[in-house]
Protein backbone atom coordinates (compact mmCIF):
# COMPACT_ATOMS: atom_id res chain seq x y z
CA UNK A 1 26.46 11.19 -2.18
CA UNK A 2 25.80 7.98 -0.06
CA UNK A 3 26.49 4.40 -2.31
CA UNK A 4 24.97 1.45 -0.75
CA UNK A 5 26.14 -2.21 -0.73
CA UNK A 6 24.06 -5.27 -0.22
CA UNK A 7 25.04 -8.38 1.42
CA UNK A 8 23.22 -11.59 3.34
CA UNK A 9 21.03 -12.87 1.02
CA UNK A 10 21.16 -16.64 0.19
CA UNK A 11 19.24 -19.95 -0.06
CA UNK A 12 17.26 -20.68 2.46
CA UNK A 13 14.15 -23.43 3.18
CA UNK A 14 10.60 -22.13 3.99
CA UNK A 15 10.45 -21.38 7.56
CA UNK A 16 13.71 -20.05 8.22
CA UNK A 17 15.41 -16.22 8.49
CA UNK A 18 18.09 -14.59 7.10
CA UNK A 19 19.17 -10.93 7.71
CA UNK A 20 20.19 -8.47 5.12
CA UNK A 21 22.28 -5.46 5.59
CA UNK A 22 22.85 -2.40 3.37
CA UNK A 23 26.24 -0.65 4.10
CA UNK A 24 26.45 3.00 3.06
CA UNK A 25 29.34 4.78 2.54
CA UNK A 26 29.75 8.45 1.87
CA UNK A 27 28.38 11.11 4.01
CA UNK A 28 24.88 12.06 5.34
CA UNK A 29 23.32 8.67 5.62
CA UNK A 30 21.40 9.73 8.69
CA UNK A 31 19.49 12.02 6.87
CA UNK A 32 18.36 9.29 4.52
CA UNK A 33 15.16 7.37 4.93
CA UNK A 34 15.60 3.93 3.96
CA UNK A 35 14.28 1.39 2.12
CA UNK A 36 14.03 -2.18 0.89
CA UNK A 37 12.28 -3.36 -1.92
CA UNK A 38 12.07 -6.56 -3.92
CA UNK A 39 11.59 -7.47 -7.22
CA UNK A 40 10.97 -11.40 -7.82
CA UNK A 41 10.75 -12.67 -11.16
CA UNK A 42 8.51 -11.45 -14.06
CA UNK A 43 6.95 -9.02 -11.37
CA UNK A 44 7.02 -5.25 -11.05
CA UNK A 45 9.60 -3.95 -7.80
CA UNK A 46 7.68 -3.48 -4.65
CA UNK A 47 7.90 -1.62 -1.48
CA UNK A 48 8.62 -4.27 1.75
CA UNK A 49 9.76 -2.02 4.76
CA UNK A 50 10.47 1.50 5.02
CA UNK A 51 12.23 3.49 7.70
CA UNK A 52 12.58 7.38 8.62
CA UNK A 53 16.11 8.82 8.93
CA UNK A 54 15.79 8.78 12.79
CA UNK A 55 14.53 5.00 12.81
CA UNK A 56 11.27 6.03 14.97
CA UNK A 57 9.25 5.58 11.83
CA UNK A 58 8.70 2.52 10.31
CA UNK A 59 6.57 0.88 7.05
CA UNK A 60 5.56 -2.93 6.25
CA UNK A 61 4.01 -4.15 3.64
CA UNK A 62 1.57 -6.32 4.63
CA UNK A 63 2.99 -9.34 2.81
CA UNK A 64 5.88 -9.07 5.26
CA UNK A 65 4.02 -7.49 8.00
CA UNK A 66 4.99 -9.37 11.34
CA UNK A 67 8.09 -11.25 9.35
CA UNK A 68 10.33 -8.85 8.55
CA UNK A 69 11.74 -6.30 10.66
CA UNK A 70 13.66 -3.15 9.55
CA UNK A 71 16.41 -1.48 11.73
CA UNK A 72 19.18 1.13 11.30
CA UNK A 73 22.55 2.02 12.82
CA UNK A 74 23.30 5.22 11.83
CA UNK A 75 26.79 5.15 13.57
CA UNK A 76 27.69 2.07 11.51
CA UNK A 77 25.69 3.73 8.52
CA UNK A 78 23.99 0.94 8.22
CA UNK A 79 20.23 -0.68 7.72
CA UNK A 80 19.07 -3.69 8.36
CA UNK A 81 16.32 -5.97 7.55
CA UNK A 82 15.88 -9.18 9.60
CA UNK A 83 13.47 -11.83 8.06
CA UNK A 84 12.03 -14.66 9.57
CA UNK A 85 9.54 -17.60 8.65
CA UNK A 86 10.42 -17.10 5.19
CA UNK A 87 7.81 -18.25 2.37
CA UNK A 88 8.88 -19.02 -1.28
CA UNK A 89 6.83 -16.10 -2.54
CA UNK A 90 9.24 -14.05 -0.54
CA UNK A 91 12.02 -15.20 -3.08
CA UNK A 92 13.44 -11.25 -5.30
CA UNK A 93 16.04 -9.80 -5.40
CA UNK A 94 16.50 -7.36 -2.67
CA UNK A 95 17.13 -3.99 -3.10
CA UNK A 96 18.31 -1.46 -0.92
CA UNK A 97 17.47 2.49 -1.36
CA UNK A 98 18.02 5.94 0.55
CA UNK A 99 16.32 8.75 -0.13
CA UNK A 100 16.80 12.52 0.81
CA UNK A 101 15.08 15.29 -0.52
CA UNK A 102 15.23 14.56 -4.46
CA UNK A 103 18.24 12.35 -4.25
CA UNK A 104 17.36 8.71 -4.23
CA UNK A 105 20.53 6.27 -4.59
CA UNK A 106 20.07 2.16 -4.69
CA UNK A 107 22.40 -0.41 -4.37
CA UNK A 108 22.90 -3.61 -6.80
CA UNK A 109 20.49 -6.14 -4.93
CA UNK A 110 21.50 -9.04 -3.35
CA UNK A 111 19.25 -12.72 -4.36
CA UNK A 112 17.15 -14.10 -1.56
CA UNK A 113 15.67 -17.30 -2.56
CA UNK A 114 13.14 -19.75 -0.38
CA UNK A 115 12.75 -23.13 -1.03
CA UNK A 116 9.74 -25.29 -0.08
């Protein structure tokens, strides 16, 4: 089963980017579909980009539509998701998840937070 680790999050001012990556370890991760979802404080965990196993297939939500940008390197088993002019309401906790078939693993979040 594929575990996933979080790292790039970070404080950053309104305006600017930062780029999260998810490293996976274990086998299968290109037959995953990937996600990353947020949860920011006192609200339910949303959806913000999606992508298929193969990477031709992407989601946005539209909060983050034309921001954020997700990517995947299967070879380095690893997913990406590169954010730029960041708002304060973008400030959660990331999460990264994989899903295949009726497996679904997540990893422990990394913090992103935006200052105005």
């Amino acid at each position: 089963q594929v575990q996933l680790v979080e790292s790039g999050g970070g404080l950053v001012q309104a305006g600017g980017s930062l780029r999260l990556s998810c490293a996976a370890s274990g086998r299968s991760f290109s037959s995953y579909a990937m996600a990353w979802l947020r949860q920011a404080p006192g609200k339910e965990r949303e959806l913000a980009a999606a992508i298929s196993w193969s990477g031709a297939n992407t989601y946005y939500a539209d909060s983050v539509k034309g921001r954020f940008t997700i990517s995947r390197d299967n070879a380095k088993t690893t997913v990406y998701l590169e954010m730029n002019n960041l708002k304060p309401e973008d400030t959660a906790v990331y999460y990264c998840t994989g899903t295949y078939g009726s497996v679904q693993v997540w990893g422990q979040g990394t913090q992103v937070t935006v200052s105005s």
